[in-house]
N, C-alpha and C. Protein backbone atom coordinates (compact mmCIF):
# COMPACT_ATOMS: atom_id res chain seq x y z
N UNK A 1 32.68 -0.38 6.62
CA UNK A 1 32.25 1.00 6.76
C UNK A 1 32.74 1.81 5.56
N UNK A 2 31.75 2.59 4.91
CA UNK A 2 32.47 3.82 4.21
C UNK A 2 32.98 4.62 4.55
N UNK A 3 33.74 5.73 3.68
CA UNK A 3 34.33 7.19 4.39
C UNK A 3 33.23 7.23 5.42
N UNK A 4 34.22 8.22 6.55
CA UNK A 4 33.52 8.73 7.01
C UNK A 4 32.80 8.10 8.71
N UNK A 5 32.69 6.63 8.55
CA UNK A 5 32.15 5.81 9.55
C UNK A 5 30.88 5.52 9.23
N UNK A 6 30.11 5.54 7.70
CA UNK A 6 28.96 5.52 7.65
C UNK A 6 28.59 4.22 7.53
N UNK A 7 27.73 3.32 8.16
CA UNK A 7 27.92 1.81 7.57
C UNK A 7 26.86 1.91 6.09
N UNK A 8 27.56 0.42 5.67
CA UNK A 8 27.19 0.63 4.09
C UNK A 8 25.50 -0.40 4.11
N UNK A 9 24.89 -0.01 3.40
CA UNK A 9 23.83 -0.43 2.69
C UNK A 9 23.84 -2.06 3.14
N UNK A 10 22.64 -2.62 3.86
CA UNK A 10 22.82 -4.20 4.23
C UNK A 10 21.14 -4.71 4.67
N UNK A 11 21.60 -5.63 4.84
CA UNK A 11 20.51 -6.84 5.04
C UNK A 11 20.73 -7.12 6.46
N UNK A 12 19.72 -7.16 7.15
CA UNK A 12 19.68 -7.07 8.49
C UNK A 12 18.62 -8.53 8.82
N UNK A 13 19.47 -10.04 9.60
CA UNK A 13 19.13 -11.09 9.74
C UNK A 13 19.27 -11.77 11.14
N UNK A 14 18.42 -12.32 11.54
CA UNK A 14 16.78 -12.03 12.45
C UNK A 14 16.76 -10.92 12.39
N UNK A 15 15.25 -10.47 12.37
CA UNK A 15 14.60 -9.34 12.66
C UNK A 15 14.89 -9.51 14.45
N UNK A 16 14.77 -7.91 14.90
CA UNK A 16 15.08 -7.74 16.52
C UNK A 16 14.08 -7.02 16.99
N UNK A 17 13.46 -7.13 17.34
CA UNK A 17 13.06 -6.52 18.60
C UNK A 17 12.72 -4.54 18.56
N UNK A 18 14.35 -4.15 18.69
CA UNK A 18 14.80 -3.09 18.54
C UNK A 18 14.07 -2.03 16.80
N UNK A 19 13.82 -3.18 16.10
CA UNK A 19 13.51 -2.83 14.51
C UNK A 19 12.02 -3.07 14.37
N UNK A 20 11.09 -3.42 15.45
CA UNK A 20 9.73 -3.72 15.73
C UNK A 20 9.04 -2.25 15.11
N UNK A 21 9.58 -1.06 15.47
CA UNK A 21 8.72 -0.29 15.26
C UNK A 21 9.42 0.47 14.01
N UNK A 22 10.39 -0.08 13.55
CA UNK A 22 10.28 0.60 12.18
C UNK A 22 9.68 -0.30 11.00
N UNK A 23 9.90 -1.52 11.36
CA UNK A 23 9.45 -2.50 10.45
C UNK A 23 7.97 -2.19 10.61
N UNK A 24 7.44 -2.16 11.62
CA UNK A 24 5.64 -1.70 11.45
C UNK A 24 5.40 -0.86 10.68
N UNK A 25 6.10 0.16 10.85
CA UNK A 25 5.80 2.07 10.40
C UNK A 25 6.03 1.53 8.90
N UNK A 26 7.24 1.03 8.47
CA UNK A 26 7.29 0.64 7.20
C UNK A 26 6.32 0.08 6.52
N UNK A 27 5.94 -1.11 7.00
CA UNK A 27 4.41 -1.75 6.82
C UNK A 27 3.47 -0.50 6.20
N UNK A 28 3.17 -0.61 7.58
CA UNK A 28 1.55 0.30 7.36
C UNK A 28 1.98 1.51 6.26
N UNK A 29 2.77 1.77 6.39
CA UNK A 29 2.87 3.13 5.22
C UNK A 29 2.77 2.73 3.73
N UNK A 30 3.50 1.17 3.61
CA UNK A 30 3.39 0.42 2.75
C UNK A 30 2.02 0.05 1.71
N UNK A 31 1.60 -0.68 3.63
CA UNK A 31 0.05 -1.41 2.86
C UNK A 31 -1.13 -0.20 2.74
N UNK A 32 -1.05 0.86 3.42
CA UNK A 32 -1.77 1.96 3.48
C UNK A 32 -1.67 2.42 2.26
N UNK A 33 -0.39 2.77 1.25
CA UNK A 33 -0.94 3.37 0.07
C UNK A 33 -1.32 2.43 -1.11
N UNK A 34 -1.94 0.86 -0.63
CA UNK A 34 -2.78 0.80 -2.03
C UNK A 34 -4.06 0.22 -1.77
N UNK A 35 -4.92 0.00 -2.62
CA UNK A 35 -5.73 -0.27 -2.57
C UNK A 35 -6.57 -1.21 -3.81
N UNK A 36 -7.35 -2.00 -2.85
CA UNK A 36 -7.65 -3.18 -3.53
C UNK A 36 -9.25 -2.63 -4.78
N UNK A 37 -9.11 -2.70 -6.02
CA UNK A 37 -10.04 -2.66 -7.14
C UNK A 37 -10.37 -0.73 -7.24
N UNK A 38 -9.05 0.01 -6.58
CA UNK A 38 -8.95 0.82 -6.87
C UNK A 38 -9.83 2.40 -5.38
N UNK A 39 -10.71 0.79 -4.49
CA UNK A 39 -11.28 1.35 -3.81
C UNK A 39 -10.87 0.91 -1.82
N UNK A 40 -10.68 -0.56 -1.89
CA UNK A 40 -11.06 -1.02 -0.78
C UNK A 40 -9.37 -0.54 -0.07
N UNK A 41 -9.07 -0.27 0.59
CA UNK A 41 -7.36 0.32 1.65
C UNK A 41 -7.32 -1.11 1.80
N UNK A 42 -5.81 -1.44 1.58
CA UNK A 42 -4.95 -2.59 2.00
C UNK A 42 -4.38 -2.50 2.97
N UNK A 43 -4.71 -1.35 3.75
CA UNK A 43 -3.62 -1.21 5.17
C UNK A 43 -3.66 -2.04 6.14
N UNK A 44 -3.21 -1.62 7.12
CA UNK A 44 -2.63 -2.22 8.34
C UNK A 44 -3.81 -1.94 9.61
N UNK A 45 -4.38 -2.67 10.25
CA UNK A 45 -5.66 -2.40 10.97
C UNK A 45 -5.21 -2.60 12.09
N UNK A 46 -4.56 -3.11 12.47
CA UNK A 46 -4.02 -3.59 14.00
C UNK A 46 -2.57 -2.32 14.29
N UNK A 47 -2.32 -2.16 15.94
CA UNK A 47 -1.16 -1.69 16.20
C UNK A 47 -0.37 -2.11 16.26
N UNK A 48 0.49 -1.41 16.69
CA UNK A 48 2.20 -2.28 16.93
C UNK A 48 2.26 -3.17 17.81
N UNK A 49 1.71 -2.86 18.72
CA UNK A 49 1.06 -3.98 19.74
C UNK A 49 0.66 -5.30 19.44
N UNK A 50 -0.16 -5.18 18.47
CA UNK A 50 -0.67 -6.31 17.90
C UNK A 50 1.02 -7.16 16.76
N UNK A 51 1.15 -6.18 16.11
CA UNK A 51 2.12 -6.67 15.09
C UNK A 51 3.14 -7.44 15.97
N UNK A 52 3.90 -6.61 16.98
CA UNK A 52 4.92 -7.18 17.84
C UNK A 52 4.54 -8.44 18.44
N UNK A 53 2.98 -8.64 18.62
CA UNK A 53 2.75 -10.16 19.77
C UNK A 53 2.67 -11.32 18.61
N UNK A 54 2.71 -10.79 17.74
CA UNK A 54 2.49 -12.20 16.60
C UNK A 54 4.39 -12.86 16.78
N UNK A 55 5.27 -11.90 16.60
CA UNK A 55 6.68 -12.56 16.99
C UNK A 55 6.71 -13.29 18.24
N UNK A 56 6.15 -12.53 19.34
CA UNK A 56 6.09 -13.33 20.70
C UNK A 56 5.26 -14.27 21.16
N UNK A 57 4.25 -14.66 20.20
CA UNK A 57 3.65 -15.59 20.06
C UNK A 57 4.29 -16.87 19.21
N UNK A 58 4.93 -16.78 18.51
CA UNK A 58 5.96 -17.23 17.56
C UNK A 58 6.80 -16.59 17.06
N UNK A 59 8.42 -16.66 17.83
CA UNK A 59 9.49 -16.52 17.34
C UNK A 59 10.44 -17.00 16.84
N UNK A 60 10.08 -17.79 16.04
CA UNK A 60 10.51 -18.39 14.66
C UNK A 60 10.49 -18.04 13.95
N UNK A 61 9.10 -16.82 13.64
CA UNK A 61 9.48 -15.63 12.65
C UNK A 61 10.45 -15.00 12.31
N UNK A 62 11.01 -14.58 13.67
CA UNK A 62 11.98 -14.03 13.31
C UNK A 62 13.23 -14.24 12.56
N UNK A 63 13.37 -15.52 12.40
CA UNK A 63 14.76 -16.00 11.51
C UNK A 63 14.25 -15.86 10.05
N UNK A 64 13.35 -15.32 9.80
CA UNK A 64 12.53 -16.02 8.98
C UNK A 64 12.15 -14.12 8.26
N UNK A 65 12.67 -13.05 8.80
CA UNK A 65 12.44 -11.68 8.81
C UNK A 65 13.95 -11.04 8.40
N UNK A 66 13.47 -10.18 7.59
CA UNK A 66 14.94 -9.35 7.21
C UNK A 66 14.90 -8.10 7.04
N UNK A 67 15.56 -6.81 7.43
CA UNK A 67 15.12 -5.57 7.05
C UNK A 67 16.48 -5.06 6.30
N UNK A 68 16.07 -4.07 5.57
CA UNK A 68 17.08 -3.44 4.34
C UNK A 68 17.03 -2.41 5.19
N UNK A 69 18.60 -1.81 5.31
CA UNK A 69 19.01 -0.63 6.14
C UNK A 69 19.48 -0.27 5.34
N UNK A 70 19.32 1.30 5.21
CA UNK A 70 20.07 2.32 4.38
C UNK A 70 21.76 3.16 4.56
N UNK A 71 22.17 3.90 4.29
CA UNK A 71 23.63 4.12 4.57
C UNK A 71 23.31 4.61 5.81
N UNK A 72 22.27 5.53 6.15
CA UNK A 72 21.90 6.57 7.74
C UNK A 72 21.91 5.32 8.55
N UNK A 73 21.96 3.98 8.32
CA UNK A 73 21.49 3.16 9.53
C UNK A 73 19.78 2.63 10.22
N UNK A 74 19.08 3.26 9.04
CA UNK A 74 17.85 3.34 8.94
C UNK A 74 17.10 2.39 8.63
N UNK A 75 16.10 1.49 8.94
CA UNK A 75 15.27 0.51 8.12
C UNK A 75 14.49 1.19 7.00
N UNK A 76 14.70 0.74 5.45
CA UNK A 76 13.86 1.29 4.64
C UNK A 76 13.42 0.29 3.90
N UNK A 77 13.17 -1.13 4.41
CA UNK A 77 12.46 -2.41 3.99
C UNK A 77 12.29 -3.28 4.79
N UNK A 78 11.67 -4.33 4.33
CA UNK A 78 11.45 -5.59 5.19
C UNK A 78 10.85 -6.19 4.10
N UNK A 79 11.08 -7.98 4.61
CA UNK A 79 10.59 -8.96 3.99
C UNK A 79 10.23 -9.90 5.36
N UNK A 80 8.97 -10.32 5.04
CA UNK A 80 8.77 -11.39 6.31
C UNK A 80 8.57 -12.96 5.33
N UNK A 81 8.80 -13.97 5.89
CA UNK A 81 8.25 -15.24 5.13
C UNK A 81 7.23 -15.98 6.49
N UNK A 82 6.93 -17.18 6.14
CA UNK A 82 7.19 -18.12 7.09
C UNK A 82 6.86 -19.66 6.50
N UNK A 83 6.51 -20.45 7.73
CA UNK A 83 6.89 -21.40 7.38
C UNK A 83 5.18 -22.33 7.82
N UNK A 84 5.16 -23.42 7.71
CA UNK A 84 4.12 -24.33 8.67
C UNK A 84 4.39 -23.99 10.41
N UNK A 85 2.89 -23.61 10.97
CA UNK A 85 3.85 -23.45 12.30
C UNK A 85 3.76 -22.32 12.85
N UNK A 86 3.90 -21.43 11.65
CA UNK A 86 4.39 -20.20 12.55
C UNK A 86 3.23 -19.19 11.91
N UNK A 87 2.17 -19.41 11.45
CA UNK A 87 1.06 -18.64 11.08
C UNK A 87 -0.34 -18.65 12.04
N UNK A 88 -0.50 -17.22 12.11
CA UNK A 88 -1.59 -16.88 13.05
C UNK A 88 -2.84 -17.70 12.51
N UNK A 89 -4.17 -18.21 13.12
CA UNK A 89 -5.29 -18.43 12.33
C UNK A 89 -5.57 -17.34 11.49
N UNK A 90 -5.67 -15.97 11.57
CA UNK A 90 -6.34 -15.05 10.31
C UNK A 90 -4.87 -15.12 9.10
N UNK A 91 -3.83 -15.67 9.43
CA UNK A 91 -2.88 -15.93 8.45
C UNK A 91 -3.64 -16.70 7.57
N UNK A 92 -3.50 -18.13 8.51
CA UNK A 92 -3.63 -19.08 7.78
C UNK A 92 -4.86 -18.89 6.81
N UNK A 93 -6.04 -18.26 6.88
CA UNK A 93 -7.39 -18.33 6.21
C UNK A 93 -6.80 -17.67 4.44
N UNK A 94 -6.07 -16.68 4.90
CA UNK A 94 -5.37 -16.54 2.81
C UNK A 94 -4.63 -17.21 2.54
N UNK A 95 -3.65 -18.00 3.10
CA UNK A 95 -2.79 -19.07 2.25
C UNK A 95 -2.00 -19.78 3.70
N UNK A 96 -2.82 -21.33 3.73
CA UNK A 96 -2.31 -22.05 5.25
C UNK A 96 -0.85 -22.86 4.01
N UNK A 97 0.40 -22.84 4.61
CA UNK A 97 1.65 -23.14 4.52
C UNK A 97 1.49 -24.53 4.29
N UNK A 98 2.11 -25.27 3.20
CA UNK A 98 1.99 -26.72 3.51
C UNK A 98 3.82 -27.17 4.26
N UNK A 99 3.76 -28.40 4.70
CA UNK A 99 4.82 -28.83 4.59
C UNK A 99 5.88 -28.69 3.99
N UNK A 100 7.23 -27.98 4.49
CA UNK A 100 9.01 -27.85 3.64
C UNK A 100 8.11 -26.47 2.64
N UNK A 101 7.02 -25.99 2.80
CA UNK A 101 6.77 -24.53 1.93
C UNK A 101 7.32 -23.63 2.82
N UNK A 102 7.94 -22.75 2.31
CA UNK A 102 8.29 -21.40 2.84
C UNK A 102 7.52 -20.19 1.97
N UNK A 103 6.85 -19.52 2.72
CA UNK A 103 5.76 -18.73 1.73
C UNK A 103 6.32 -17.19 1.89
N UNK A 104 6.36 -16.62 1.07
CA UNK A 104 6.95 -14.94 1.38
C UNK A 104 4.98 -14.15 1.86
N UNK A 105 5.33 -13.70 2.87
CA UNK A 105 4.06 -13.17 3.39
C UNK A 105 3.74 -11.95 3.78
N UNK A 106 5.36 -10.96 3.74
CA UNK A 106 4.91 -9.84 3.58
C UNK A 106 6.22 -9.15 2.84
N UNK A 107 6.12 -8.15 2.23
CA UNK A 107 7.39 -7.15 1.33
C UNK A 107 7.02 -5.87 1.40
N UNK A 108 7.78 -5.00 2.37
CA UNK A 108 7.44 -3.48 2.06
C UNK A 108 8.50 -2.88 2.10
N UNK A 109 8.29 -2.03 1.30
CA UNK A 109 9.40 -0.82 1.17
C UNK A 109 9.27 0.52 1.36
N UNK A 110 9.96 1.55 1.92
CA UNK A 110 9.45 2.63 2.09
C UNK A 110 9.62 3.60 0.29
N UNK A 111 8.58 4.65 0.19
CA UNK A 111 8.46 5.28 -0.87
C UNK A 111 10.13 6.07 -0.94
N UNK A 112 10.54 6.36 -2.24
CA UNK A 112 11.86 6.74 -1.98
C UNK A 112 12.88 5.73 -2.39
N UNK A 113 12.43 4.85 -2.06
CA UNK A 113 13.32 3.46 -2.08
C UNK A 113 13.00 2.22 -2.87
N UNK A 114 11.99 2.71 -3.45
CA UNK A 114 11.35 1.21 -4.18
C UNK A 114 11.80 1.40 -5.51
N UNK A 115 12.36 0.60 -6.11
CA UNK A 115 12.86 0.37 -7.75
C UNK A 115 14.44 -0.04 -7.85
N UNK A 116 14.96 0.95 -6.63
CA UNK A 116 16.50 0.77 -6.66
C UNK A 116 17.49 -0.11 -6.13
N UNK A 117 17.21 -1.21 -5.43
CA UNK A 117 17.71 -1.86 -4.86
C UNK A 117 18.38 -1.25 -3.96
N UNK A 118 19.40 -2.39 -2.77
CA UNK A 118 20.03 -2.27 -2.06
C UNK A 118 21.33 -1.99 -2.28
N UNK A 119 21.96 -0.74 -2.97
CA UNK A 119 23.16 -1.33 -3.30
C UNK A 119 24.66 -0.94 -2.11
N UNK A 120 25.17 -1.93 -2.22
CA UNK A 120 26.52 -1.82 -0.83
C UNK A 120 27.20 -1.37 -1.09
């Protein structure tokens, strides 16, 4: 902890449950501001609903999920990977996992926070 009782800057391993809806919000805010050939939205089309049943459909993800918390205690990243196994069919159709591959499959960061790293 720093002065104060603030906890310090960290990496947060399995993703929980509890971090479902910031890790979404992060997402979509993420994939929402870009866009593909300048025109087509990269966002997020499904709800949280949807996002959350892909873990409960396979929770193996989750070891496999990490979120960057800020000094407030806040999620202001995520990284998802996975593995063979643990990909939805509309996963698999952009890049199906081969064998011992671990593929990084999603990275967002909230605006504010992108360039500077995590530092502890």
């Amino acid at each position: 902890m720093q002065d104060g009782g603030v906890p310090h800057p960290r990496l947060e391993t399995p993703l929980t449950s509890e971090r479902f809806p910031a890790v979404f919000t992060i997402q979509k805010q993420f994939l929402n501001s870009k866009h593909c050939l300048c025109l087509i939205p990269c966002g997020i089309f499904e709800g949280a609903d949807e996002f959350a049943d892909r873990f409960r459909k396979y929770p193996g993800r989750l070891a496999l999920a990490a979120v960057a918390v800020g000094d407030d205690g806040q999620a202001i990243g995520f990284v998802q990977m996975t593995m063979a196994g643990l990909q939805t069919s509309e996963e698999r159709q952009f890049h199906q996992v081969g064998a011992g591959e671990v593929y990084i499959e999603s990275l967002a960061v909230l605006d504010g926070h992108r360039g500077i790293g995590l530092k502890p």
